[in-house]
N, C-alpha and C. Protein backbone atom coordinates (compact mmCIF):
# COMPACT_ATOMS: atom_id res chain seq x y z
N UNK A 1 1.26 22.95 15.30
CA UNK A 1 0.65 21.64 15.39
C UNK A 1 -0.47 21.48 14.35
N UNK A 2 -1.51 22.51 14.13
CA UNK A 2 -2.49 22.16 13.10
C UNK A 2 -1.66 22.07 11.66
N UNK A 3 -0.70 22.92 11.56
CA UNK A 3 -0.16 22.99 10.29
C UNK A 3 0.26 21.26 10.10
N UNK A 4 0.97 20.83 10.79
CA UNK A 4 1.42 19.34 10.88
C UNK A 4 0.12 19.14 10.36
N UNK A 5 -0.97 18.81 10.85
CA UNK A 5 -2.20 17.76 11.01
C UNK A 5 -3.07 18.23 9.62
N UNK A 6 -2.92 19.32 9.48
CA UNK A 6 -3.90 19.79 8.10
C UNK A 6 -2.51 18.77 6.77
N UNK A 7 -1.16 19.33 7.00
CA UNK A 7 -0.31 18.98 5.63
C UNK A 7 -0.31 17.17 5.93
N UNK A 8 -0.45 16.90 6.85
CA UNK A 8 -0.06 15.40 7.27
C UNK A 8 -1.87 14.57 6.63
N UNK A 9 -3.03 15.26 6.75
CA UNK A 9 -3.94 14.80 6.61
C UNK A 9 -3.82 14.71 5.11
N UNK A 10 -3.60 15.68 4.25
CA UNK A 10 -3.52 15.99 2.54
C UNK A 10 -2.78 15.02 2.43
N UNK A 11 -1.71 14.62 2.61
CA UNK A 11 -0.65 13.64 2.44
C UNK A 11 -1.25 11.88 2.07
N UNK A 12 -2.01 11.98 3.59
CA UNK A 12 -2.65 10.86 3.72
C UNK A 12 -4.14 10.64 2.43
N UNK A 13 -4.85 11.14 2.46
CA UNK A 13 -5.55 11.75 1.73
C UNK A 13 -5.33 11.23 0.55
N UNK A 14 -4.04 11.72 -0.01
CA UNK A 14 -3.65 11.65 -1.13
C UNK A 14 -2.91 10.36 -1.74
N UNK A 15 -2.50 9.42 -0.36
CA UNK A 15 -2.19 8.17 -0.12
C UNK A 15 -3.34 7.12 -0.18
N UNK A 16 -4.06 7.52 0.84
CA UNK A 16 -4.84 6.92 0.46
C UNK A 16 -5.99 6.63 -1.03
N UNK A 17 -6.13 7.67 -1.18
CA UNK A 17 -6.99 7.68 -2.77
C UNK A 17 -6.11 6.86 -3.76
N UNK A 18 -4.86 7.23 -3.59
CA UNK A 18 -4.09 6.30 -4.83
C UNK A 18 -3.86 4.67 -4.42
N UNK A 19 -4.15 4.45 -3.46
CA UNK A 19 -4.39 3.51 -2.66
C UNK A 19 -5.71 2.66 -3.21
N UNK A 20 -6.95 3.57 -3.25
CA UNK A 20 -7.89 3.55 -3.24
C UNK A 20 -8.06 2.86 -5.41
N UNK A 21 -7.64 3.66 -5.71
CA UNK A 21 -7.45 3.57 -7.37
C UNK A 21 -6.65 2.33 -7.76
N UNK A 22 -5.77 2.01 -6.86
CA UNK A 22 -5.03 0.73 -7.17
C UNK A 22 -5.65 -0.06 -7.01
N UNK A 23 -6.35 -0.37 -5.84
CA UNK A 23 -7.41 -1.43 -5.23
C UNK A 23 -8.39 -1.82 -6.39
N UNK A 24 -8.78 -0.73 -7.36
CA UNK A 24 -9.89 -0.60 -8.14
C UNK A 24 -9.74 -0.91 -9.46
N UNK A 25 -7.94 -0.60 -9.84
CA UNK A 25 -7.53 -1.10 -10.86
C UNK A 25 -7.09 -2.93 -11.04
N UNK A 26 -6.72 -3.43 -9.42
CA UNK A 26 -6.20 -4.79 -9.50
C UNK A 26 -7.73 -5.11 -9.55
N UNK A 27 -8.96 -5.10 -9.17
CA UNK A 27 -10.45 -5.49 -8.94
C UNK A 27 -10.73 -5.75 -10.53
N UNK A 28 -10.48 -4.55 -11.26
CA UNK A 28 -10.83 -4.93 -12.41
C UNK A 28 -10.24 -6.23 -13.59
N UNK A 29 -9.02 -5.95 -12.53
CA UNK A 29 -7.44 -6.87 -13.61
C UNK A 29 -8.17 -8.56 -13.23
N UNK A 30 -8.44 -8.54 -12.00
CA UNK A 30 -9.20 -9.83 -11.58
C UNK A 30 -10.39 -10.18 -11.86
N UNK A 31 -11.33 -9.50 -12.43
CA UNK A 31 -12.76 -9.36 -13.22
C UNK A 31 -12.34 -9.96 -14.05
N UNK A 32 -11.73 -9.41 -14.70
CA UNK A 32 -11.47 -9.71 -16.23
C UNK A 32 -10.66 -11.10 -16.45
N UNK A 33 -10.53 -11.47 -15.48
CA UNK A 33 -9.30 -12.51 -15.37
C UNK A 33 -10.36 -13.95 -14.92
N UNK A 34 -11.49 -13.28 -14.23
CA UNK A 34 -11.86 -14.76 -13.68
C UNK A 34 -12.39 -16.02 -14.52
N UNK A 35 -13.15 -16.18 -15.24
CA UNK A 35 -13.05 -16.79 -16.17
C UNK A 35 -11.58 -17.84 -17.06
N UNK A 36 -11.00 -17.52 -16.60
CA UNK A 36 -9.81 -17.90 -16.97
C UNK A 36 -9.05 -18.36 -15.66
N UNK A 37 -9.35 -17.89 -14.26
CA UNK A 37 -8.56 -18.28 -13.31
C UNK A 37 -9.59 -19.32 -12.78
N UNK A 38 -11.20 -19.56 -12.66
CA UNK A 38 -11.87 -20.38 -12.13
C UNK A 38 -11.90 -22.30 -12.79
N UNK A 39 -11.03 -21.84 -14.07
CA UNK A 39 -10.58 -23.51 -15.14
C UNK A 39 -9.31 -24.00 -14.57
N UNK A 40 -9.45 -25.06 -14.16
CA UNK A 40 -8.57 -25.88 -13.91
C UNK A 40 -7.18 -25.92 -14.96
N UNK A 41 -6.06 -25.95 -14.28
CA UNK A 41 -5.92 -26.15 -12.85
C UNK A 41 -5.80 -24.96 -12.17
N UNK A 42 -6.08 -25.32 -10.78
CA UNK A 42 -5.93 -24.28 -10.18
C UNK A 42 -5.48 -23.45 -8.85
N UNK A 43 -4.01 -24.33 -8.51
CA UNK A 43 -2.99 -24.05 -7.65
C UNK A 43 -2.22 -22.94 -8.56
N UNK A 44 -2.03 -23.44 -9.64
CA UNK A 44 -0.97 -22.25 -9.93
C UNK A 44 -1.37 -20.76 -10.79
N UNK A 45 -2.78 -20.88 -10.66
CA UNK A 45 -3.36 -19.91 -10.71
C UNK A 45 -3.42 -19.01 -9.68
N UNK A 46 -3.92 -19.90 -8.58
CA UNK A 46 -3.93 -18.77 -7.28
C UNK A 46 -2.80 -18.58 -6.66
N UNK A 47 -1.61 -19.19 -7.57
CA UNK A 47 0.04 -18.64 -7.09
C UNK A 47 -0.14 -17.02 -7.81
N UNK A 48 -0.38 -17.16 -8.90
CA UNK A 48 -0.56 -16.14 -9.72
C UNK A 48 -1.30 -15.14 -9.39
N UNK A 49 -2.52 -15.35 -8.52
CA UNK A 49 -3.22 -14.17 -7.97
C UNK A 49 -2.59 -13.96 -6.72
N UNK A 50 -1.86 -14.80 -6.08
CA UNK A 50 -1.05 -13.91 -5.10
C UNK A 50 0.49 -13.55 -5.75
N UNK A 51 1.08 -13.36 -6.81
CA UNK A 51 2.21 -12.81 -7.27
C UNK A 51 1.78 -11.38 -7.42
N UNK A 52 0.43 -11.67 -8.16
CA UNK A 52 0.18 -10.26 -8.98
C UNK A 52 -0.40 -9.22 -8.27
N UNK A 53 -1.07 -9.99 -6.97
CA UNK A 53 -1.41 -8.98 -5.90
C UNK A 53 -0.24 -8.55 -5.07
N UNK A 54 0.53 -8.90 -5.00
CA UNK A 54 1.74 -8.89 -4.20
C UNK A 54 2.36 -8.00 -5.07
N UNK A 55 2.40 -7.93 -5.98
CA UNK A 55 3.51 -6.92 -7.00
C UNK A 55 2.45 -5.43 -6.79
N UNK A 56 1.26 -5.76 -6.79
CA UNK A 56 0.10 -4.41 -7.14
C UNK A 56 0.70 -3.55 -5.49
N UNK A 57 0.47 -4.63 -4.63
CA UNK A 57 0.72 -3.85 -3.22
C UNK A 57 2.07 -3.06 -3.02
N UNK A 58 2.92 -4.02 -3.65
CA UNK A 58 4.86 -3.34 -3.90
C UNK A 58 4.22 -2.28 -4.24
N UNK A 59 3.49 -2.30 -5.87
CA UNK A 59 3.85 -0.70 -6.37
C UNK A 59 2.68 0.11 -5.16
N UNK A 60 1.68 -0.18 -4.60
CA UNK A 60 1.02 1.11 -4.42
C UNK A 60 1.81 1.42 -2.89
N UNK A 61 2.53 0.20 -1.77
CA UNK A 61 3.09 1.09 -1.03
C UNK A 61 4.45 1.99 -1.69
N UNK A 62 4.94 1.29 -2.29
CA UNK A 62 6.13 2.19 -2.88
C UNK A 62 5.82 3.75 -3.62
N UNK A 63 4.57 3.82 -4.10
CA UNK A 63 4.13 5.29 -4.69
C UNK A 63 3.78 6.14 -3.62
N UNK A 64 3.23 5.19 -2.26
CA UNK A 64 2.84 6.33 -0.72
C UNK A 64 4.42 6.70 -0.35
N UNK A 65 4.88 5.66 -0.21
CA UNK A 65 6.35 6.23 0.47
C UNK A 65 6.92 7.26 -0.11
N UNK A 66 6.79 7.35 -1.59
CA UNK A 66 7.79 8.19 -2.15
C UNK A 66 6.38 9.56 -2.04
N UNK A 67 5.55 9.66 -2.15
CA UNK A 67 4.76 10.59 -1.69
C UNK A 67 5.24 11.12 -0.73
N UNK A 68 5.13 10.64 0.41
CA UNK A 68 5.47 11.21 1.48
C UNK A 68 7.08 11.51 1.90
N UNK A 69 8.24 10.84 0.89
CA UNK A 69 9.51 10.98 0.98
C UNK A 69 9.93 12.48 -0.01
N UNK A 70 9.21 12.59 -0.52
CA UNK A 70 9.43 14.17 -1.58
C UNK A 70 8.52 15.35 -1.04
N UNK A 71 7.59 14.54 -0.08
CA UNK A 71 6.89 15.78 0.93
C UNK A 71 8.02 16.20 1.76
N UNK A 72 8.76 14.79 2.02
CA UNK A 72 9.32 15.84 3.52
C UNK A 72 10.59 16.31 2.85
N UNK A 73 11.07 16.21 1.57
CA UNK A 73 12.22 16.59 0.86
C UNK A 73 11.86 17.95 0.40
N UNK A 74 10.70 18.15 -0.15
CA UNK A 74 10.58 19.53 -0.37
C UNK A 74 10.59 20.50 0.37
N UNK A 75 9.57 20.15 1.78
CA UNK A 75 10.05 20.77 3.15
C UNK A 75 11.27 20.85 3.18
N UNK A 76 12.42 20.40 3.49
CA UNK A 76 13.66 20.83 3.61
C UNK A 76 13.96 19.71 4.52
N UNK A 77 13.37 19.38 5.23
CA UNK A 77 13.41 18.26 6.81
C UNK A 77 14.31 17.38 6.73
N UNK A 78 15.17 17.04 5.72
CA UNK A 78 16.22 16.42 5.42
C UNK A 78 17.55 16.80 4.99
N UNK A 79 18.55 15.84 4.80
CA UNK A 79 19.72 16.65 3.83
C UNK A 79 19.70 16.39 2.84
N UNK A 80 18.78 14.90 2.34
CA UNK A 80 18.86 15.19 1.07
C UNK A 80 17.63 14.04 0.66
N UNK A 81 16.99 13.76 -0.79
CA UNK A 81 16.44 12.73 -0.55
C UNK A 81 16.31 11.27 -0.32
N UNK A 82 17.41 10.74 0.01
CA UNK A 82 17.26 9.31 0.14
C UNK A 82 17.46 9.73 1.56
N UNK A 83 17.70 9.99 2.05
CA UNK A 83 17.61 10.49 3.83
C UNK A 83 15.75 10.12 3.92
N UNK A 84 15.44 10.82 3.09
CA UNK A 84 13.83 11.53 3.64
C UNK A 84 13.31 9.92 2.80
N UNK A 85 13.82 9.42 1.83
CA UNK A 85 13.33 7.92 1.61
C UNK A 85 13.60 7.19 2.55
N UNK A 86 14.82 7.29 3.34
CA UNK A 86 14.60 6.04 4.50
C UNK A 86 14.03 6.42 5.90
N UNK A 87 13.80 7.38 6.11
CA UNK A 87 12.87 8.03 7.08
C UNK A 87 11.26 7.62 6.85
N UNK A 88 11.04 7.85 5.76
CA UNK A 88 10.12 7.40 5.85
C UNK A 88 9.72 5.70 5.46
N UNK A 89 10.70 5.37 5.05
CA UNK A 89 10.54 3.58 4.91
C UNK A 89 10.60 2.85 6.41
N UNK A 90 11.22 3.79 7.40
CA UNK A 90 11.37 3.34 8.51
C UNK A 90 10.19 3.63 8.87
N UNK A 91 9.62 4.88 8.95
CA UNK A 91 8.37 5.46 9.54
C UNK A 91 7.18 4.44 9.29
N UNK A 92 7.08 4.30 8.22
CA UNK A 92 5.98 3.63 7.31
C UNK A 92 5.56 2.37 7.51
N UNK A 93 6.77 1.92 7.46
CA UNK A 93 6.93 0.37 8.20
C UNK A 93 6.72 0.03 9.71
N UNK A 94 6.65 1.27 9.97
CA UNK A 94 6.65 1.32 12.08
C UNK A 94 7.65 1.16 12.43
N UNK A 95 9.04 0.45 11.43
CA UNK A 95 10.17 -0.35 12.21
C UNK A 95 10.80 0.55 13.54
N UNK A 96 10.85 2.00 12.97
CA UNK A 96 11.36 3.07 13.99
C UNK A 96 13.13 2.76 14.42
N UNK A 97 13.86 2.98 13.56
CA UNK A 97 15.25 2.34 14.45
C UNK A 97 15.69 3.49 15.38
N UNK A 98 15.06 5.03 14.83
CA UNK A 98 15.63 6.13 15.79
C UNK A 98 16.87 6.52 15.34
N UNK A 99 17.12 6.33 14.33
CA UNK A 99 18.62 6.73 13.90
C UNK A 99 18.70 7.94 13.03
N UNK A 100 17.34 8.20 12.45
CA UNK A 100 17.19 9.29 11.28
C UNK A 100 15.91 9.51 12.13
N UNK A 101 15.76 11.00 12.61
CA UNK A 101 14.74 11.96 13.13
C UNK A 101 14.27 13.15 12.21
N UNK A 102 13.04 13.16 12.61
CA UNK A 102 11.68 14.44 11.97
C UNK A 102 13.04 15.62 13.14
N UNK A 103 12.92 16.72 12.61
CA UNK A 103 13.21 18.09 12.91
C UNK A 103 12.16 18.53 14.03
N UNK A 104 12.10 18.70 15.12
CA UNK A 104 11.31 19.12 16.84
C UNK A 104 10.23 19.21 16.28
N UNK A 105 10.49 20.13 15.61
CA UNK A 105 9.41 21.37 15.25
C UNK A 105 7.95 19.92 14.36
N UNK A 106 8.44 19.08 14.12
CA UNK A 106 7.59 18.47 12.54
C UNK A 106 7.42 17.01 13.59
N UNK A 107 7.63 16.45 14.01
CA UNK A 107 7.56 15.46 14.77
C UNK A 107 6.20 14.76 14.24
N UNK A 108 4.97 15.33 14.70
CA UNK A 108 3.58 14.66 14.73
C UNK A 108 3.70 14.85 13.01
N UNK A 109 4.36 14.85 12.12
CA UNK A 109 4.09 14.81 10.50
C UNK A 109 4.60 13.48 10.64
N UNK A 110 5.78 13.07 11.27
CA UNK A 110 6.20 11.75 11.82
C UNK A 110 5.32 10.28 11.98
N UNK A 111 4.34 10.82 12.72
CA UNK A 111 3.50 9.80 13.13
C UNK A 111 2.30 9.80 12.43
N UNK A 112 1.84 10.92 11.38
CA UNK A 112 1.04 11.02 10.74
C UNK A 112 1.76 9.72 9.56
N UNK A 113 2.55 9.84 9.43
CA UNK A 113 3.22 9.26 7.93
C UNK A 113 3.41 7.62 9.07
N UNK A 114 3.56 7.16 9.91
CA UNK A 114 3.46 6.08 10.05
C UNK A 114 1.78 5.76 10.40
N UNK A 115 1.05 6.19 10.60
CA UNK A 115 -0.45 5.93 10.42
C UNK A 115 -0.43 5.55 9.50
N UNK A 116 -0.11 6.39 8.15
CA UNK A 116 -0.92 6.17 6.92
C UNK A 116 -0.32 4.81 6.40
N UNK A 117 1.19 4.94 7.12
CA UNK A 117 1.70 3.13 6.49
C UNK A 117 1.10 2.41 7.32
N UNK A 118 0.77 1.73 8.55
CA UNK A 118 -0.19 1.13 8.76
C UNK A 118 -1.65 0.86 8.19
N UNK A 119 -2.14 2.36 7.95
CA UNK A 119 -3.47 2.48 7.13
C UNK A 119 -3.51 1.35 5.90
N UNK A 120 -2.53 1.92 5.18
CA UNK A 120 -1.90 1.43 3.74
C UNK A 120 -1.59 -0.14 3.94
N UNK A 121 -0.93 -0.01 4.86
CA UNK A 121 -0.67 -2.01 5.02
C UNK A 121 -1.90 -3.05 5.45
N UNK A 122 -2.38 -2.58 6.22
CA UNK A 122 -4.07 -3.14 6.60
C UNK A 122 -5.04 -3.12 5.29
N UNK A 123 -5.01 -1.51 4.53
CA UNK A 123 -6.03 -1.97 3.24
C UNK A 123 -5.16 -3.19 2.16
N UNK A 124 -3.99 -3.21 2.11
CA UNK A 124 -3.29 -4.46 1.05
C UNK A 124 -3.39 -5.12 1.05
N UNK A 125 -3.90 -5.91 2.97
CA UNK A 125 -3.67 -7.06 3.27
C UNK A 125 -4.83 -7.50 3.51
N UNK A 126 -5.98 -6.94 3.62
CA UNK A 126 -7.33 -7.19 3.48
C UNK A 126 -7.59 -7.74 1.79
N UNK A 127 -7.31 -6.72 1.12
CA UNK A 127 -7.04 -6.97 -0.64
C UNK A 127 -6.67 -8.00 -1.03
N UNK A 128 -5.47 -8.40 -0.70
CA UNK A 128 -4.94 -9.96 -0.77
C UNK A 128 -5.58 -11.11 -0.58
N UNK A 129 -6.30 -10.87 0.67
CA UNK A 129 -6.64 -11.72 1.10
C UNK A 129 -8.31 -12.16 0.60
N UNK A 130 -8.90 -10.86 0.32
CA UNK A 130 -9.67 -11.05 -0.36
C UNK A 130 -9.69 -11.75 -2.02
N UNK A 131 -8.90 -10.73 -2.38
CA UNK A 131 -8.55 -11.15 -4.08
C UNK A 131 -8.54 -12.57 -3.91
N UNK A 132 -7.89 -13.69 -3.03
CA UNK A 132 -7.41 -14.98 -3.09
C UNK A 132 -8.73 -15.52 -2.55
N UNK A 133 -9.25 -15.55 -1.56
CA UNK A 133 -10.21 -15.73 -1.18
C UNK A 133 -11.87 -15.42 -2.89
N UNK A 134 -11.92 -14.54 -3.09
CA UNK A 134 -12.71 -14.64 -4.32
C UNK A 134 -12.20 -15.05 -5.17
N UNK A 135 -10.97 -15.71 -5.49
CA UNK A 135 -11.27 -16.52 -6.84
C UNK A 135 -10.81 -17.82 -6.61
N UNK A 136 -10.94 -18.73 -4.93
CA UNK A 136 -10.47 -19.58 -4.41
C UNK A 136 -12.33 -20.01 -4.46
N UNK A 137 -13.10 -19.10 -4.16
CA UNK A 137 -14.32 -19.47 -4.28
C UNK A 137 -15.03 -19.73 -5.70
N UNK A 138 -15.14 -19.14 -6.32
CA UNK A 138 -14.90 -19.33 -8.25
C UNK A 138 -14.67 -20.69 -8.61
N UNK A 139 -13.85 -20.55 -7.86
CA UNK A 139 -12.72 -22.48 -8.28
C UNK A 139 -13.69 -23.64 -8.12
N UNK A 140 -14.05 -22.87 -6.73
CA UNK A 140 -14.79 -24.06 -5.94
C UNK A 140 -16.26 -24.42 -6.73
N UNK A 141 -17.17 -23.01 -6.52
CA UNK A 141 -18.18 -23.23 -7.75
C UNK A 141 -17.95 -23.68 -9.09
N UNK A 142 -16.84 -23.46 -9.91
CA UNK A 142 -17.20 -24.11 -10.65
C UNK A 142 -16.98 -25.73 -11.21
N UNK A 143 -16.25 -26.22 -10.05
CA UNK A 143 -16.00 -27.69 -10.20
C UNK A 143 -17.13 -28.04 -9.42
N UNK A 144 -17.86 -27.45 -8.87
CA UNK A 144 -19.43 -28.19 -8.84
C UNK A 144 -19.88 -28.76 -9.09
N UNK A 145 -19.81 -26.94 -10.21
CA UNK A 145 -21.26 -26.88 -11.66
C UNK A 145 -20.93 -28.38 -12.92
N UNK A 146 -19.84 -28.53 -12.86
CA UNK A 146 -19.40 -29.23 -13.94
C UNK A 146 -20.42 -30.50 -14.08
C-alpha cells in the first residue's frame, strides 16, 4: 500500500508541476497578448482566448494522461499500451466504465490517477475561467478610458 501511495504521489507530483508550467506558460502567452486583446473588437477575441485556452488544457491534460499511461505500461499492469491509455482516460476522467481493471495488487494507484484527473480538471477550469474573465475585464477598462 505505501509503495502505491509514495509511486502514485511522484506521479501526481509530476502532473501536477507540468500542470503547473503550462498554467505559467499560457499566463505569459496572455501577458503578452493583452494589449492587443483589450482593442476592439472584442467578441472574437475572447473566442480566441477561449480556443487557445482550451487547446493549452487539451495539451496539458493529454501530457498527464500519457504520464500516467506509460507509468502503468512500464509497470507491466497492462497488455499493452493503449490498454494502459484507456485505463487511464477512463480513470482520469472519473468516467469508470469497469471494463479495463488496475491488477488487485495496484488498485489504490487507480484512484490515485483519478484524483490527479480531477486535480488537473479543477486547476484548467479555474484557468479558463480566469484567463476569460481577465481579459473580459481589460476590455471593459479600456472602453472607459477612451
Amino acid at each position: 500500500m505505501l509503495e502505491q501511495i509514495a509511486l502514485g504521489s511522484m506521479i501526481m507530483v509530476a502532473s501536477i508541476l507540468l500542470s503547473g508550467m503550462a498554467v505559467w506558460v499560457m499566463e505569459i502567452a496572455f501577458a503578452h497578448a493583452t494589449p492587443w486583446l483589450v482593442r476592439a473588437p472584442h467578441r472574437p477575441k475572447l473566442i480566441a482566448v477561449v480556443i487557445v485556452a482550451s487547446l493549452g488544457v487539451l495539451r496539458m491534460v493529454t501530457i498527464s494522461v500519457w504520464l500516467w499511461a506509460l507509468a502503468f505500461h512500464a509497470m507491466g499492469m497492462f497488455s499493452g499500451l493503449e490498454e494502459a491509455m484507456y485505463y487511464t482516460l477512463v480513470t482520469f476522467t472519473t468516467l469508470g466504465y469497469g471494463d479495463v481493471l488496475m491488477p488487485q495488487d495496484w488498485r489504490i494507484l487507480g484512484g490515485l490517477a483519478a484524483a490527479n484527473g480531477v486535480l488537473n480538471f479543477g486547476l484548467m477550469t479555474a484557468f479558463m475561467v480566469e484567463a476569460l474573465r481577465h481579459v473580459r475585464i481589460r476590455q471593459i477598462e479600456f472602453m472607459k478610458g477612451r
